[in-house]
N, C-alpha and C. Protein backbone atom coordinates (compact mmCIF):
# COMPACT_ATOMS: atom_id res chain seq x y z
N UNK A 1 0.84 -1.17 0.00
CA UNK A 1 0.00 0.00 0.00
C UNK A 1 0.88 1.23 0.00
N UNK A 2 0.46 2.33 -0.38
CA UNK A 2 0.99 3.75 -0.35
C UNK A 2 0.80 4.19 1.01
N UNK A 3 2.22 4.99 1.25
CA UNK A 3 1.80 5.31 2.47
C UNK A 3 3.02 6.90 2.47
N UNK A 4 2.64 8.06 3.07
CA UNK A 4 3.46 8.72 3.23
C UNK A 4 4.05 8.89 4.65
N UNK A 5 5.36 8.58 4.87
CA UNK A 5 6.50 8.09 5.92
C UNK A 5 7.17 9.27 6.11
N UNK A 6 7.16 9.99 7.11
CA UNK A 6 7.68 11.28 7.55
C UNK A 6 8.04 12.25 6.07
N UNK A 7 7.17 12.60 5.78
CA UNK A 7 6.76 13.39 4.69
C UNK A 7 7.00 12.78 2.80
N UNK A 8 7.97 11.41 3.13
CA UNK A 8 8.28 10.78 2.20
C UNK A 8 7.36 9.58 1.51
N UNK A 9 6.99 9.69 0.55
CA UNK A 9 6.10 8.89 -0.38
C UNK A 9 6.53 7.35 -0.03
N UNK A 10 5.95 6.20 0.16
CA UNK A 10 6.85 4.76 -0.05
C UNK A 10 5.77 3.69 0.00
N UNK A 11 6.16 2.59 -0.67
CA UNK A 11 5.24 1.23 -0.14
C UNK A 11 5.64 0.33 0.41
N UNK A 12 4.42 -0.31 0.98
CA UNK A 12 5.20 -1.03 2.30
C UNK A 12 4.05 -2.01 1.99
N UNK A 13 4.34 -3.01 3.36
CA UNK A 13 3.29 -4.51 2.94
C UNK A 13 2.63 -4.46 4.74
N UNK A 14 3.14 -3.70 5.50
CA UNK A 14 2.61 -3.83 6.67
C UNK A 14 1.34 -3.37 7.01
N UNK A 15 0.06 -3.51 7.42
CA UNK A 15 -1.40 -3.49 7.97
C UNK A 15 -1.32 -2.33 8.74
N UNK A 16 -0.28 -3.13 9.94
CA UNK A 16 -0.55 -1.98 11.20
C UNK A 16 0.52 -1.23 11.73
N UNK A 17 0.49 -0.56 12.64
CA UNK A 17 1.91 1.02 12.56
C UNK A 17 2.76 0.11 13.07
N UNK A 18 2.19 -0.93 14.29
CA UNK A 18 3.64 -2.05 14.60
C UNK A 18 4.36 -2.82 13.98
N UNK A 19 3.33 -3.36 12.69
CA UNK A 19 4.25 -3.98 11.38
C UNK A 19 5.30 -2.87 10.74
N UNK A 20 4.77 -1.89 10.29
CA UNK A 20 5.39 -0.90 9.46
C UNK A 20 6.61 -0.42 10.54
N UNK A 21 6.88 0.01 11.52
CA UNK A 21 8.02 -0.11 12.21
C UNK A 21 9.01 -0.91 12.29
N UNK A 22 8.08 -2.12 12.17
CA UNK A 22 9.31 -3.26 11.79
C UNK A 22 9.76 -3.41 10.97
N UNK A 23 8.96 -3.15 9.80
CA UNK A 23 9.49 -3.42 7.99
C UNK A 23 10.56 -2.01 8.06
N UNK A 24 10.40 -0.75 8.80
CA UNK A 24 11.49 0.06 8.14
C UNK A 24 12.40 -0.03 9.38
N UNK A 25 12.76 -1.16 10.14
CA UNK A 25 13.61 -1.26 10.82
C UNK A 25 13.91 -0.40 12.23
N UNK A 26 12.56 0.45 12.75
CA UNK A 26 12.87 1.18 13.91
C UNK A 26 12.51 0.35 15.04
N UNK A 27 13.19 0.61 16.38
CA UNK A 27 13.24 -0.44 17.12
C UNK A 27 13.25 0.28 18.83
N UNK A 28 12.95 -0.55 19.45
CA UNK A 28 13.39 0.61 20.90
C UNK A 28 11.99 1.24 21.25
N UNK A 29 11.57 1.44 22.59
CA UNK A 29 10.77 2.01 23.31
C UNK A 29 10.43 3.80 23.35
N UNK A 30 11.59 4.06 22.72
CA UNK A 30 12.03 6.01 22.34
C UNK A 30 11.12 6.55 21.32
N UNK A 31 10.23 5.54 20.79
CA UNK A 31 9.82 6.29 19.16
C UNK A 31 8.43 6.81 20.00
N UNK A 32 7.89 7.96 18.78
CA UNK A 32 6.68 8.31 19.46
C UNK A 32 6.25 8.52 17.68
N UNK A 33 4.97 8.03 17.76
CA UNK A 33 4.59 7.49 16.54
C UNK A 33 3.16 8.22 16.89
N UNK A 34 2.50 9.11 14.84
CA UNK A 34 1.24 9.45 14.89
C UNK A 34 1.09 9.15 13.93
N UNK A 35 -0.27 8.62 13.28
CA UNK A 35 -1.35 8.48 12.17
C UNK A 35 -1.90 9.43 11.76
N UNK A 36 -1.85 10.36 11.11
CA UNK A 36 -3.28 11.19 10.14
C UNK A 36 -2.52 12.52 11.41
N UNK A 37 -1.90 12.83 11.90
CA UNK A 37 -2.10 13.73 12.78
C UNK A 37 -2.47 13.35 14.26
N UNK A 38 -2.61 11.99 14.24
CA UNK A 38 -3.34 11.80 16.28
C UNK A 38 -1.91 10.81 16.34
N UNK A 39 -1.29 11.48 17.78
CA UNK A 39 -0.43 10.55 18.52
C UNK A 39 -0.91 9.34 18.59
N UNK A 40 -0.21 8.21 18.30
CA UNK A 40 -0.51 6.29 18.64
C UNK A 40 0.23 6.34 19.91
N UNK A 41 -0.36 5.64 21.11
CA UNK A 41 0.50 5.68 21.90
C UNK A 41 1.36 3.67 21.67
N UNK A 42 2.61 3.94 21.95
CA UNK A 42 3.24 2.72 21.60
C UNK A 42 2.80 1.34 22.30
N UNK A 43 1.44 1.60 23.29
CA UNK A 43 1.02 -0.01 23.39
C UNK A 43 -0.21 0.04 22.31
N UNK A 44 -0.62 0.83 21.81
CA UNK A 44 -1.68 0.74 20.98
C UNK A 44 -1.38 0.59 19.41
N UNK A 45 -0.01 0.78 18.94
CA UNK A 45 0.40 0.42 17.44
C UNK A 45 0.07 -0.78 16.97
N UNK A 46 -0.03 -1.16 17.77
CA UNK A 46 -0.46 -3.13 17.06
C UNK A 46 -2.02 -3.23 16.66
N UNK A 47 -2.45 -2.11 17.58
CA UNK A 47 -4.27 -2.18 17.23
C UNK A 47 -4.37 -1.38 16.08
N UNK A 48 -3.65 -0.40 15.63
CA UNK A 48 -3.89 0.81 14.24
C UNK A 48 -3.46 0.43 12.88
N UNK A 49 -4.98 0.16 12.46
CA UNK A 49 -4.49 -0.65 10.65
C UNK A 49 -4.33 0.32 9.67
N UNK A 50 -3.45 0.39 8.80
CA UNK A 50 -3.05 1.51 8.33
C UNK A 50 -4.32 1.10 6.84
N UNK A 51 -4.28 2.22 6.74
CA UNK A 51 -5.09 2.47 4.67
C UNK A 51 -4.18 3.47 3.88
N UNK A 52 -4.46 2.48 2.18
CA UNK A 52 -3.62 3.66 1.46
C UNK A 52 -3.76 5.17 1.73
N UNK A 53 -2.57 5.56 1.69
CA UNK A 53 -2.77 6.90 1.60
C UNK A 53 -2.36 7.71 2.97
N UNK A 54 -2.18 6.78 4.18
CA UNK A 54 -1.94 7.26 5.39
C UNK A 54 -0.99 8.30 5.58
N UNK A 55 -1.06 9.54 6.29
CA UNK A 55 0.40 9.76 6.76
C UNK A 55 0.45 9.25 8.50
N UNK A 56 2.12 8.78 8.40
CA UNK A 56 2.56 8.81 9.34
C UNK A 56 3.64 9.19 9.66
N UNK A 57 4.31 9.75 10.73
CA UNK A 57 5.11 10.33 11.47
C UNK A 57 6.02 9.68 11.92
N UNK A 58 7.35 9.46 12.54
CA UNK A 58 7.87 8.49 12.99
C UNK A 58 9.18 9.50 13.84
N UNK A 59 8.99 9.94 15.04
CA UNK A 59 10.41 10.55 15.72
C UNK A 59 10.91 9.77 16.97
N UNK A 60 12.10 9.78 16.43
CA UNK A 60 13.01 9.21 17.62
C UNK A 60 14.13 9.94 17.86
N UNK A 61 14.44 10.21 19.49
CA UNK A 61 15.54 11.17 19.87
C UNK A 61 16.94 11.06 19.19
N UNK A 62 17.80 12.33 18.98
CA UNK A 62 18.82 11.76 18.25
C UNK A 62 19.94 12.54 19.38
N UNK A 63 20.71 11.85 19.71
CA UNK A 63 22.29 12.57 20.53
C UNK A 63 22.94 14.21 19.76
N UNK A 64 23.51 15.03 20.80
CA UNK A 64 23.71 16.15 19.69
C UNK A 64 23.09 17.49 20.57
N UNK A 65 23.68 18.54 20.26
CA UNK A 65 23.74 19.55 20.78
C UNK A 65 23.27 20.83 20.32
């Protein structure tokens, strides 16, 4: 499905925001993840099925001054 990934166009094969984290390899308890604009909170990604066309968000802290 189409999906736009922190402002970037891409396809992916994952359903839900916890698959799609996994397919682009982010990992770790640090991420804070939103759908369409509404915060997912990270025990609830496994329940949110994505549809073409979604945006989602994806930030994780980075080291740095």
């Amino acid at each position: 499905m189409k999906l736009i990934v922190n402002g970037e166009a891409l396809e992916a094969k994952a359903t839900t925001l916890d698959a799609l984290l996994r397919e682009l390899d982010y990992e770790g308890g640090w991420l804070a993840t939103a759908l369409n604009g509404d915060v997912v909170p990270a025990a609830e990604r496994a329940e949110f099925r994505l549809s073409d066309g979604d945006r989602i968000e994806i930030l994780s802290p980075m080291q740095g001054g």
